[in-house]
N, C-alpha and C. Protein backbone atom coordinates (compact mmCIF):
# COMPACT_ATOMS: atom_id res chain seq x y z
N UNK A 1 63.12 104.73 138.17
CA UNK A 1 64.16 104.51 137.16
C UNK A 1 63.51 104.24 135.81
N UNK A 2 63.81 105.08 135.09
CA UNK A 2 63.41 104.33 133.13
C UNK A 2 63.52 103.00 133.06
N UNK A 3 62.66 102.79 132.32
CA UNK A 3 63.01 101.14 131.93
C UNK A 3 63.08 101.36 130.19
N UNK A 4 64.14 100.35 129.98
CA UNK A 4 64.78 100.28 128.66
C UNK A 4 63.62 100.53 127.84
N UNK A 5 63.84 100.21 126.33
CA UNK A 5 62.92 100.56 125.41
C UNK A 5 62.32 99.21 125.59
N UNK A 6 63.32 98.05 124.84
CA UNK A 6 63.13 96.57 125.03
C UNK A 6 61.76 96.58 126.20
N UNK A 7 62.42 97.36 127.51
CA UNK A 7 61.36 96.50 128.93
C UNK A 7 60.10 97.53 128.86
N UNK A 8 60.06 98.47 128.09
CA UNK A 8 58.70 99.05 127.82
C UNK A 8 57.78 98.30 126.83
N UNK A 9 58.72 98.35 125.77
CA UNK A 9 57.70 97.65 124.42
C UNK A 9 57.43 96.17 125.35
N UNK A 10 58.18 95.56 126.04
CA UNK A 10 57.25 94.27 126.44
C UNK A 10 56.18 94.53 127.56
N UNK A 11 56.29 95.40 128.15
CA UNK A 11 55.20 96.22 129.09
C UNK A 11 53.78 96.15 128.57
N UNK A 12 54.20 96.95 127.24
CA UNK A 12 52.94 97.42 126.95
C UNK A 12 52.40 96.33 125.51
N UNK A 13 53.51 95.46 125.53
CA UNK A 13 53.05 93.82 124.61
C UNK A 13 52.18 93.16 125.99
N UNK A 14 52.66 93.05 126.66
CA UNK A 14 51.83 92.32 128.45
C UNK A 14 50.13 92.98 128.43
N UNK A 15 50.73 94.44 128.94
CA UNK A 15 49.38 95.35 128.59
C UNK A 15 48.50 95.11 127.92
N UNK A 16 48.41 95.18 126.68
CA UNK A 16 47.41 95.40 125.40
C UNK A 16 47.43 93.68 125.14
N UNK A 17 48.32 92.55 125.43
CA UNK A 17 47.38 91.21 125.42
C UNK A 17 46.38 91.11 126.29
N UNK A 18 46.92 91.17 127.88
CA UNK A 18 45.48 90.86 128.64
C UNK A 18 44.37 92.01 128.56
N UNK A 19 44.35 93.11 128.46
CA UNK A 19 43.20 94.37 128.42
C UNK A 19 42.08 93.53 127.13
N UNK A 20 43.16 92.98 125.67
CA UNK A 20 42.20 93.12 124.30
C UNK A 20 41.48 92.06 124.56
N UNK A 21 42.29 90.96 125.81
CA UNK A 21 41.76 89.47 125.80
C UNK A 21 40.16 89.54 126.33
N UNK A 22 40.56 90.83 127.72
CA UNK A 22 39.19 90.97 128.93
C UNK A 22 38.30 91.55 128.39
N UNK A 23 38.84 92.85 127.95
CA UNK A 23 37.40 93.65 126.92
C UNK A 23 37.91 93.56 125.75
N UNK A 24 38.34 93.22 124.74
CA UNK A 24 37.60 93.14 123.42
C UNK A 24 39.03 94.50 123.07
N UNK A 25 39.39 94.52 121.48
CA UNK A 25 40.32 95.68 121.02
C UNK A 25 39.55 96.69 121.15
N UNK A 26 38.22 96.95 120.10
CA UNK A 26 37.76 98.17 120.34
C UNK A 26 37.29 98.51 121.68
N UNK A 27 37.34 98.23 122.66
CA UNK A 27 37.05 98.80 123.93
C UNK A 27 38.09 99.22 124.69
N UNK A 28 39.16 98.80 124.15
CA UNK A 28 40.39 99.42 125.08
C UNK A 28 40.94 100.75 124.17
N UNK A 29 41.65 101.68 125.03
CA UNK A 29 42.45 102.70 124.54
C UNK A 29 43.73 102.62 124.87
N UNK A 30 44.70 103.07 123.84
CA UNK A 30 46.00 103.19 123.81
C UNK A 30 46.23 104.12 125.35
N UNK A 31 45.82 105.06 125.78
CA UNK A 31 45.86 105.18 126.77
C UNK A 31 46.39 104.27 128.59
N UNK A 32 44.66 103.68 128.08
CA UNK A 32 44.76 102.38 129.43
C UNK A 32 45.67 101.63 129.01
N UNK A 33 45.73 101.32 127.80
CA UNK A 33 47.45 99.93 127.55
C UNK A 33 48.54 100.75 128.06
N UNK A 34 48.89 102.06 128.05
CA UNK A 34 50.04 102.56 128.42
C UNK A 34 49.80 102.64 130.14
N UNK A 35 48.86 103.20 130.88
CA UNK A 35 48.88 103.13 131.58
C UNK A 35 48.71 101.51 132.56
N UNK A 36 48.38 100.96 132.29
CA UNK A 36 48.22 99.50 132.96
C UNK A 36 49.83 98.98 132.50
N UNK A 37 50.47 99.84 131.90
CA UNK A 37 52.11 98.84 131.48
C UNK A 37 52.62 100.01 132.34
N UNK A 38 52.67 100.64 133.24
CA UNK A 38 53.02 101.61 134.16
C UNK A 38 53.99 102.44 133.42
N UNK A 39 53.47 102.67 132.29
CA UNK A 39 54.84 103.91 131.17
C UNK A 39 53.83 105.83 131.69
N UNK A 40 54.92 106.03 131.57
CA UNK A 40 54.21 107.93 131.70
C UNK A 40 54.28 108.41 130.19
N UNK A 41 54.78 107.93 129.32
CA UNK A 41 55.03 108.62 128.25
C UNK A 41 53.66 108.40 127.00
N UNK A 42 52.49 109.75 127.36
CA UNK A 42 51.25 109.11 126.64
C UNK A 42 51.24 108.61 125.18
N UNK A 43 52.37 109.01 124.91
CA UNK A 43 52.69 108.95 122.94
C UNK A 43 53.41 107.45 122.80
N UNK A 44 53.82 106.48 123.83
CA UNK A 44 54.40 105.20 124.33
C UNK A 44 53.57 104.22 122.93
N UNK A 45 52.75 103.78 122.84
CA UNK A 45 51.76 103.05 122.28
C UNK A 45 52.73 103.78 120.44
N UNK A 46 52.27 105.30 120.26
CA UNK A 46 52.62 105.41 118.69
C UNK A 46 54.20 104.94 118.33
N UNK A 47 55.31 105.32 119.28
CA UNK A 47 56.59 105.62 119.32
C UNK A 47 57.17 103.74 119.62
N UNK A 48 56.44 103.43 120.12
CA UNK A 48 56.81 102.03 119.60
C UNK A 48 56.51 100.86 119.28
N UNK A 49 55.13 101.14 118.69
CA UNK A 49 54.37 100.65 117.57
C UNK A 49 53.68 101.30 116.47
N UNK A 50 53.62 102.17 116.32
CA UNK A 50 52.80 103.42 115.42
C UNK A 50 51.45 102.96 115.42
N UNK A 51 50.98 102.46 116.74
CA UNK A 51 49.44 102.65 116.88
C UNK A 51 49.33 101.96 117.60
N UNK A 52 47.75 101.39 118.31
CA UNK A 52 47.17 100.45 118.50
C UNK A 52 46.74 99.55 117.92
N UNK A 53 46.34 99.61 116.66
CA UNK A 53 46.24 98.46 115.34
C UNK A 53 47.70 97.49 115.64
N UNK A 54 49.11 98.26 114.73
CA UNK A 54 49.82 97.35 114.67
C UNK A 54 50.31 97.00 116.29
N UNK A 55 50.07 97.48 117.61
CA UNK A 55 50.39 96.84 118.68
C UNK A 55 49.79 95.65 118.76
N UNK A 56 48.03 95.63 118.33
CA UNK A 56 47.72 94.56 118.51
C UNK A 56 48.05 93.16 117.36
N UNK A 57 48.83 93.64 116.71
CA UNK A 57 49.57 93.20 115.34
C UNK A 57 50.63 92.27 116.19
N UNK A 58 51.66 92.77 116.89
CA UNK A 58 53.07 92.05 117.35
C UNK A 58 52.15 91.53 118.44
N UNK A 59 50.98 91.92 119.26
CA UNK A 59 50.66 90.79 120.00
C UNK A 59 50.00 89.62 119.95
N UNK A 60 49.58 89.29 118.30
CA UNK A 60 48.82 88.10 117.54
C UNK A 60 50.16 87.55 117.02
N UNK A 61 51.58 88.40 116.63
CA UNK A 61 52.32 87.54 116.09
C UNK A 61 53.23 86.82 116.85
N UNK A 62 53.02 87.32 118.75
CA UNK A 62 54.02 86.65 119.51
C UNK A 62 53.79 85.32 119.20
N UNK A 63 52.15 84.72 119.40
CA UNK A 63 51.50 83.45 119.18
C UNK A 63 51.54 82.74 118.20
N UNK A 64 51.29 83.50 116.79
CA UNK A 64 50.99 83.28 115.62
C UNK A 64 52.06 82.21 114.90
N UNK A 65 53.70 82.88 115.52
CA UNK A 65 54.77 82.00 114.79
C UNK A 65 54.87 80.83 115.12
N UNK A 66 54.50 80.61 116.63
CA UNK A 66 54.48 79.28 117.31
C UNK A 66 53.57 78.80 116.28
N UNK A 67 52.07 79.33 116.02
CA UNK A 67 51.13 78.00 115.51
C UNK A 67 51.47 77.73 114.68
N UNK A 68 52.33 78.22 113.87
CA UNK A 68 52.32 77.80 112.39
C UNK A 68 53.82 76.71 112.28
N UNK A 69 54.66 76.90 113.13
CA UNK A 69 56.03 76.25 113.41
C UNK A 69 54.92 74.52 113.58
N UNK A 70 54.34 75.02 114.64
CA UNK A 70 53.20 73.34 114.52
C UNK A 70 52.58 73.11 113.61
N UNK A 71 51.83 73.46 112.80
CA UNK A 71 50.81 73.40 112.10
C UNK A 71 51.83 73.14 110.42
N UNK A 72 52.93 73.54 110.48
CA UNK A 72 54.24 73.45 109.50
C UNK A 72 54.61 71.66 109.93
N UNK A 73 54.39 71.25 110.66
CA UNK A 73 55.31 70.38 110.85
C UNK A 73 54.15 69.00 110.79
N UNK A 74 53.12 69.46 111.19
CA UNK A 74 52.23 68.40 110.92
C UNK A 74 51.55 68.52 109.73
N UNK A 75 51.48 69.44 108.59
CA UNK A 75 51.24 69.53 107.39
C UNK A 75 52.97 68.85 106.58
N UNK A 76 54.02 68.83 107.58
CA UNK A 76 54.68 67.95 106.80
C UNK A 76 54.45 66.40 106.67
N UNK A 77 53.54 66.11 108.10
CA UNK A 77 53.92 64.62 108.01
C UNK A 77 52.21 64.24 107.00
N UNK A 78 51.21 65.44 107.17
CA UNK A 78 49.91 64.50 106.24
C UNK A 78 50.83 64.19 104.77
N UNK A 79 51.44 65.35 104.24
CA UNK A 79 52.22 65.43 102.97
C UNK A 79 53.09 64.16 102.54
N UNK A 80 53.52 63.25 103.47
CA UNK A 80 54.39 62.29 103.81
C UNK A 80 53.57 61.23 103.55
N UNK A 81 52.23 61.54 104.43
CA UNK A 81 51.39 60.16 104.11
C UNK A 81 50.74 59.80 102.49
N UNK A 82 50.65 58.56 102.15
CA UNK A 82 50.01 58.29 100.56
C UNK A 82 48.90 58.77 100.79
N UNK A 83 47.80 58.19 101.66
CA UNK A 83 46.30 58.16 101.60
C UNK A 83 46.06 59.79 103.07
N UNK A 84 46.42 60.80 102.57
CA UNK A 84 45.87 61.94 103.75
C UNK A 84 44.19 61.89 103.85
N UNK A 85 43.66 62.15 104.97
CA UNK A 85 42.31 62.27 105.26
C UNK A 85 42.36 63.65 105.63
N UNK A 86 40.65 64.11 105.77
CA UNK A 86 40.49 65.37 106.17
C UNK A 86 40.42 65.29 107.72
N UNK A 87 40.35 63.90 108.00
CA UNK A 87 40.34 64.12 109.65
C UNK A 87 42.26 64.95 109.74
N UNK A 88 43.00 64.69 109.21
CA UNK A 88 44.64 64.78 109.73
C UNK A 88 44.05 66.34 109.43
N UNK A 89 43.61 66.90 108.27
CA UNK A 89 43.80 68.22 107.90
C UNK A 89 42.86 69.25 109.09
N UNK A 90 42.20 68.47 109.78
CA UNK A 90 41.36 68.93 110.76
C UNK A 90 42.26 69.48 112.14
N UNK A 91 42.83 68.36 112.28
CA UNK A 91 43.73 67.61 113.37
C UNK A 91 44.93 69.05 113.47
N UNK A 92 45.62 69.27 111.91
CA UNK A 92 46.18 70.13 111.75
C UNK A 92 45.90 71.65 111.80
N UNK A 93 44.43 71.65 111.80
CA UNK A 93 43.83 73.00 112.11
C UNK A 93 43.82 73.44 113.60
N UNK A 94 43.25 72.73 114.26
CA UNK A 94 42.84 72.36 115.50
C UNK A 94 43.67 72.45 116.80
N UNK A 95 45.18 71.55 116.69
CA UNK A 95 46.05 71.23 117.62
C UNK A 95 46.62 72.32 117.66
N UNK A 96 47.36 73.35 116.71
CA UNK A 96 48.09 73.85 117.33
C UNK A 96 48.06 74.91 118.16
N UNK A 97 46.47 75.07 117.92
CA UNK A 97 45.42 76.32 118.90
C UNK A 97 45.47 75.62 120.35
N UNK A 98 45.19 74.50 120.12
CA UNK A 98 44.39 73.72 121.44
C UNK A 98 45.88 73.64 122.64
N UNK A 99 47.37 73.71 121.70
CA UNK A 99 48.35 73.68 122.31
C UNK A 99 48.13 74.98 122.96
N UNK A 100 47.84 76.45 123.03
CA UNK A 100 47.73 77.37 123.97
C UNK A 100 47.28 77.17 125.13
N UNK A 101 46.37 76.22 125.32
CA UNK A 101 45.22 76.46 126.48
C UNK A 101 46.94 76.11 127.68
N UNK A 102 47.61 75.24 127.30
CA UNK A 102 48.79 75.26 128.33
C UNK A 102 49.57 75.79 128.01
N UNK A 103 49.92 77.02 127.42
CA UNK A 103 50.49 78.10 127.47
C UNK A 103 50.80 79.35 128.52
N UNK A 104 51.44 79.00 129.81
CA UNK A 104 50.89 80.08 130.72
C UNK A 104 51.39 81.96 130.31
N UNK A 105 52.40 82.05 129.22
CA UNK A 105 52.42 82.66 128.53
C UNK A 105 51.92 83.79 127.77
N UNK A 106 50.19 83.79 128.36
CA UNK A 106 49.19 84.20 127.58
C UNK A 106 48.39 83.44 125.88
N UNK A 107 48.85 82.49 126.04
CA UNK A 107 47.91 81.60 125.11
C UNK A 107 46.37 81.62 125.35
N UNK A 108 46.09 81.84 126.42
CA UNK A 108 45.20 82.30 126.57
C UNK A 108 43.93 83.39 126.17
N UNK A 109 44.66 84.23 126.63
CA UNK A 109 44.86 85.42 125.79
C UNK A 109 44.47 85.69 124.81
N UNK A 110 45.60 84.95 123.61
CA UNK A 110 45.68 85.05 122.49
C UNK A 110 44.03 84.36 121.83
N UNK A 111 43.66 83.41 122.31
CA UNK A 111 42.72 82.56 121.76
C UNK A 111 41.00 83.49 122.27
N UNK A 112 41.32 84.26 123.13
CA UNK A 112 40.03 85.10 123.32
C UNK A 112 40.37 85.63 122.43
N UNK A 113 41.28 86.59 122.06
CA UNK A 113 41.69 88.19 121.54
C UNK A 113 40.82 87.41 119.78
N UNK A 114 41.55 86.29 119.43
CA UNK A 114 41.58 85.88 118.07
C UNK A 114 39.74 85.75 117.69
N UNK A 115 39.21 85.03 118.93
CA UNK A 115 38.02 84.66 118.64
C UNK A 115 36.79 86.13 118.71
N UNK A 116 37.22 86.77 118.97
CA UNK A 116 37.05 88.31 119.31
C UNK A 116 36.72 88.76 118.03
N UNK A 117 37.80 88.84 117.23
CA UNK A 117 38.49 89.37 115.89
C UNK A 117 37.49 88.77 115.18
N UNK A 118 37.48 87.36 115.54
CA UNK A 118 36.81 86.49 113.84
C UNK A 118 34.96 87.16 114.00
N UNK A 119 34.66 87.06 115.71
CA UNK A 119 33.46 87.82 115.27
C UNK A 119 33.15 88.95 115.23
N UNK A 120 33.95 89.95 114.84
CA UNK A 120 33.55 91.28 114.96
C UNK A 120 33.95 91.53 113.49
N UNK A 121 35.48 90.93 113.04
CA UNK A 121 36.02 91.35 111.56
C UNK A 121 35.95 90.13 110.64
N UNK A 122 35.81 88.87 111.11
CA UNK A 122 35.44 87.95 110.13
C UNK A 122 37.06 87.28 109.88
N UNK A 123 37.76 86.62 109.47
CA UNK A 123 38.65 85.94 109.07
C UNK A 123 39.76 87.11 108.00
N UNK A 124 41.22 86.70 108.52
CA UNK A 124 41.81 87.94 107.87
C UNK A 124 42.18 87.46 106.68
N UNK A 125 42.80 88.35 106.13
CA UNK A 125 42.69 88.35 104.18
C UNK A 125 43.96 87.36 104.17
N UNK A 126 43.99 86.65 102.78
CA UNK A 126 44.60 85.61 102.69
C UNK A 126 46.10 85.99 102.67
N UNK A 127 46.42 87.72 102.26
CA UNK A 127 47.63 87.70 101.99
C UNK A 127 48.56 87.63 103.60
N UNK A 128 47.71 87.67 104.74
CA UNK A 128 48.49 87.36 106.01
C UNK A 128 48.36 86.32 106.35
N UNK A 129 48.09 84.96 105.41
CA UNK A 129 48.18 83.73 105.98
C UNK A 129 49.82 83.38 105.71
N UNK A 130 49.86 82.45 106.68
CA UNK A 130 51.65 81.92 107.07
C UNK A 130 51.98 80.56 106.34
N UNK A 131 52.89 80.20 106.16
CA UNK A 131 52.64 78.99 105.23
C UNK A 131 52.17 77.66 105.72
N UNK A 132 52.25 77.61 107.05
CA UNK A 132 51.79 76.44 107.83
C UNK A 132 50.53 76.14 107.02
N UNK A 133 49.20 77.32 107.22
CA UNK A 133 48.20 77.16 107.40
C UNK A 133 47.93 77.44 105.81
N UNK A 134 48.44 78.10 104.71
CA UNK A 134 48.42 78.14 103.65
C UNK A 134 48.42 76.63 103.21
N UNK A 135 49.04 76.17 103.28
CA UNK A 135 49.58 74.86 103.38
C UNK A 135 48.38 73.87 103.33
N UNK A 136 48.00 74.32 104.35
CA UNK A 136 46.56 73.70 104.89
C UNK A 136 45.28 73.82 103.97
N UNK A 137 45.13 74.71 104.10
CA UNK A 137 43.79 75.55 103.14
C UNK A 137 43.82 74.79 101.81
N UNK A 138 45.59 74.81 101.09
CA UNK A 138 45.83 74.18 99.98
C UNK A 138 45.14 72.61 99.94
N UNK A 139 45.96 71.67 100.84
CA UNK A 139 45.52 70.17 101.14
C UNK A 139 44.22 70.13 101.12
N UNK A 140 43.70 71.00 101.83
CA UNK A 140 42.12 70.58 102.14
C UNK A 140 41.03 70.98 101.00
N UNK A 141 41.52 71.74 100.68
CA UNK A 141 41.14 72.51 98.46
C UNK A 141 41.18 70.69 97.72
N UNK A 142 42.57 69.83 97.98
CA UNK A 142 42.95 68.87 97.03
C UNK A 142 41.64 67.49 97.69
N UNK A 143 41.70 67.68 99.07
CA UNK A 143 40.67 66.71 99.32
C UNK A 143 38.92 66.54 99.22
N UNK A 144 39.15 67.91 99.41
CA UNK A 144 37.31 68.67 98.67
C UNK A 144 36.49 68.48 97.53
N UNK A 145 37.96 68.98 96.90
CA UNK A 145 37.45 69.45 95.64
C UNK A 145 37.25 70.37 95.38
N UNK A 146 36.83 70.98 93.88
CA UNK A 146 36.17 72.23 93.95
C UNK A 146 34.79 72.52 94.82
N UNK A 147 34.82 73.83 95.13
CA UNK A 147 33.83 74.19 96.20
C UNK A 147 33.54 75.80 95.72
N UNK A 148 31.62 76.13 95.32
CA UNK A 148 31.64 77.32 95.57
C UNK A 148 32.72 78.48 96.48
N UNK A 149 32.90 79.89 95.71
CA UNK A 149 33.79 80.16 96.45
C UNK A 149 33.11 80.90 97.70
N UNK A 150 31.88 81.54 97.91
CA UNK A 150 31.12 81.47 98.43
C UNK A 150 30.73 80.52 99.63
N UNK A 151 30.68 79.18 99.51
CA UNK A 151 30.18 78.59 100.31
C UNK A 151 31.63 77.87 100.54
N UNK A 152 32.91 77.85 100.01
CA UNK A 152 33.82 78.02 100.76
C UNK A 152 34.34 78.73 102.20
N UNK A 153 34.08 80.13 101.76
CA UNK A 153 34.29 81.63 102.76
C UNK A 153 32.91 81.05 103.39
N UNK A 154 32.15 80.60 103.71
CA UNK A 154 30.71 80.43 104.75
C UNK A 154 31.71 79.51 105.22
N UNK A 155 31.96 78.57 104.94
CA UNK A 155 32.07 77.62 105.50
C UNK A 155 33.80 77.54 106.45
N UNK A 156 34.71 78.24 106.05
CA UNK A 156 35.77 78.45 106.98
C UNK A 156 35.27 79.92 108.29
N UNK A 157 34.58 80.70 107.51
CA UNK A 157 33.80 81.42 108.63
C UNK A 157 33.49 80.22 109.78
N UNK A 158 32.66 79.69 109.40
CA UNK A 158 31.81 78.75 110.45
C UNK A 158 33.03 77.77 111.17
N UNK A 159 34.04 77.36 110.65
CA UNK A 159 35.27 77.03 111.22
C UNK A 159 35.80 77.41 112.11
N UNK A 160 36.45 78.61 111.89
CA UNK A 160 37.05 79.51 112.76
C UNK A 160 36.52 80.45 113.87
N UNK A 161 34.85 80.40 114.09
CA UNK A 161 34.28 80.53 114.74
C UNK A 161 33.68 79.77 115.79
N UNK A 162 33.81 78.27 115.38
CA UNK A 162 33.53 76.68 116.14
C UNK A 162 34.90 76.81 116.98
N UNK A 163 35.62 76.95 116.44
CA UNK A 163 36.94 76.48 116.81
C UNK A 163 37.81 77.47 117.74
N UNK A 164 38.28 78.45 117.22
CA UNK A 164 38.21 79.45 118.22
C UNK A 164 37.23 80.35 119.42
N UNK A 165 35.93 80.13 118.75
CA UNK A 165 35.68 80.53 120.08
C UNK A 165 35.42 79.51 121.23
N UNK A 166 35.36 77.98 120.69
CA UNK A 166 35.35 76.92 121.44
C UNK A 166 36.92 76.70 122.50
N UNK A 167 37.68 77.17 121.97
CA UNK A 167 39.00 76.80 122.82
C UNK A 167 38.97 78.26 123.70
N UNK A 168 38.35 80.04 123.03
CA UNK A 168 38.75 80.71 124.00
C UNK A 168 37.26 80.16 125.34
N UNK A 169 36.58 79.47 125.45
CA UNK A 169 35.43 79.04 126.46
C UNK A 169 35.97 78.06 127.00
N UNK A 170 36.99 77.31 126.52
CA UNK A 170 38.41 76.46 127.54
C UNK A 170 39.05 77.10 128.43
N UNK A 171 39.82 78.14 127.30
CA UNK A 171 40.37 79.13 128.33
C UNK A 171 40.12 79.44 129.13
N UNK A 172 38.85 80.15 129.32
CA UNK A 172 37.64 80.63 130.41
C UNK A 172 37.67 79.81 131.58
N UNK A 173 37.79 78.04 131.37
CA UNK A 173 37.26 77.59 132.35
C UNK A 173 38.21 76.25 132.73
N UNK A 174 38.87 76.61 133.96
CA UNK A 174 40.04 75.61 134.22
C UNK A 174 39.97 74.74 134.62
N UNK A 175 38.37 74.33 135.15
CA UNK A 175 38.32 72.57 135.75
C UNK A 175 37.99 71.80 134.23
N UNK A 176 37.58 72.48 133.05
CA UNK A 176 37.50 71.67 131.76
C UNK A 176 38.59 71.38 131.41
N UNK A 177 39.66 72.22 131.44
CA UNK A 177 41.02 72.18 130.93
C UNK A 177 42.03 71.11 131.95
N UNK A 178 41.31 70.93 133.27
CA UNK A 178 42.05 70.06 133.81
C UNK A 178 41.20 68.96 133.83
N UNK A 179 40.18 68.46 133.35
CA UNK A 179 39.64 67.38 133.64
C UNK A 179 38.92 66.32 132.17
N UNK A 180 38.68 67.45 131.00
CA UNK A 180 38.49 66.79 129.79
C UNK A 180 38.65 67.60 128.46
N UNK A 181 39.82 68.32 128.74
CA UNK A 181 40.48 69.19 127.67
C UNK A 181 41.28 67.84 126.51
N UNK A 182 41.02 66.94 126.52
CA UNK A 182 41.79 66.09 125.38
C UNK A 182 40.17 66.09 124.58
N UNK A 183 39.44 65.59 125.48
CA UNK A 183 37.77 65.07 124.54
C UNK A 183 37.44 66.33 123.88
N UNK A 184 37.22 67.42 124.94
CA UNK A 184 37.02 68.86 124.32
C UNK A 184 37.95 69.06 122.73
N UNK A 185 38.97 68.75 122.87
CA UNK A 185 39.54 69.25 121.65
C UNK A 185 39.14 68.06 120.50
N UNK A 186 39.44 66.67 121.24
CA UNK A 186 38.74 65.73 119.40
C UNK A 186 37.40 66.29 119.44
N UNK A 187 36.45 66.58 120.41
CA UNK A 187 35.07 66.86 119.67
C UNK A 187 34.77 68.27 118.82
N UNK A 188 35.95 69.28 118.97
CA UNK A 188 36.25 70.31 117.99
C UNK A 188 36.47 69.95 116.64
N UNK A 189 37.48 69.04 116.60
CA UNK A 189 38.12 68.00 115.70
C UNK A 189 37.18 67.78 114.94
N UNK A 190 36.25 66.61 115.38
CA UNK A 190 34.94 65.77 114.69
C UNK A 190 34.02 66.95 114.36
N UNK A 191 33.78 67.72 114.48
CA UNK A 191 32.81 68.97 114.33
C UNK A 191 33.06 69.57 113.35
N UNK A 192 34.59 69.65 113.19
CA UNK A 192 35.33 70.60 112.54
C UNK A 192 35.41 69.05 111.00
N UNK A 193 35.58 68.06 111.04
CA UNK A 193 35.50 67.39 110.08
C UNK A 193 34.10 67.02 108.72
N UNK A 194 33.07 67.55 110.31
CA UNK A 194 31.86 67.18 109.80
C UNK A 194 31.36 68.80 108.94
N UNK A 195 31.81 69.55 109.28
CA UNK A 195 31.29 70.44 108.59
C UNK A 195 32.50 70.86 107.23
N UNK A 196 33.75 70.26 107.08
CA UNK A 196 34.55 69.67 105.79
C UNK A 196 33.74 68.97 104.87
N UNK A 197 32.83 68.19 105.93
CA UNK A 197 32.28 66.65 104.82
C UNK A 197 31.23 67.36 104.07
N UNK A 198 30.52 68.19 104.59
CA UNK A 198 28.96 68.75 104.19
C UNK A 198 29.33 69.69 102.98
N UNK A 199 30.30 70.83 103.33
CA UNK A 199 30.28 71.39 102.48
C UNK A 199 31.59 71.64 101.29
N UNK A 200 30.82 70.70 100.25
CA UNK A 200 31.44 69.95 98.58
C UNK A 200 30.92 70.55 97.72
């Protein structure tokens, strides 16, 4: 029997998260995503996404809205506070990733696929940041200070590379996640503060 459009496009949203999570985007083909989402139709992938790029596009943004709905809400309350620290702005970087690892959802997933991305393409351009995390970047600009822009971009590189690929090596491994996934994430935290403090 056909399955709707709706129960294809989530087929091959299922598909192309776990394939990009196991091997990596450039190693998979629009092909194997269509076929591992059990569709016959080989043109499936263009016709309802116009590629593999933007497929893997709606499958960063299934995740993406959640983090920022968090990362929105705890950039409301540092905003709230008189005296904000960079530990909260850390805190706010940090948590709403670390909320995937219990995601059975494919949060998972998502946090390989992302950490994937940052080392192969580096951190994406500012005009696809969301306001959560805009938000963020802003606060943490006001607590800094000015900062080479240079050793700014080094230094959120080195961020988003601590940090994501530290939670997708959680992912990876489920007696950490059941036994000291709170410490694991403040010592992301403190890591992630200490390299705020250094580079002024």
């Amino acid at each position: 029997m056909p399955r709707s459009p709706d129960a294809a496009r989530a087929a091959l949203l299922d598909a192309g998260e776990r394939l990009f999570a196991e091997r990596g985007v450039d190693a998979v083909s629009a092909n194997e995503i269509i076929r591992t989402a059990g569709l016959r139709n080989k043109s499936a992938v263009d016709y309802h996404f116009g590629g593999k790029e933007q497929l893997l596009t709606a499958v960063l943004n299934r995740h993406q809205h959640r983090i920022d709905r968090a990362r929105v809400e705890l950039m409301d309350e540092i905003d709230s506070h008189p005296q904000p620290a960079l530990r909260d702005c850390a805190r706010a970087l940090v948590e709403p990733l670390a909320q995937l690892l219990d995601d059975p959802n494919g949060g998972a997933h998502y946090l390989r696929i992302q950490a994937a991305l940052v080392a192969t393409r580096g951190l994406p351009p500012q005009s696809v940041r969301r306001g959560g995390t805009d938000r963020l970047i802003r606060k943490i600009a006001q607590l800094t200070g000015p900062v080479d822009p240079a050793r700014a971009r080094a230094r959120d590189n080195l961020i988003a590379t601590l940090v994501l690929h530290g939670l997708a090596d959680a992912a990876r491994r489920p007696a950490l996640r059941r036994h000291q996934q709170s410490v694991y994430v403040e010592a992301l935290i403190d890591a992630t503060v200490a390299i705020l403090e250094s580079v002024r």
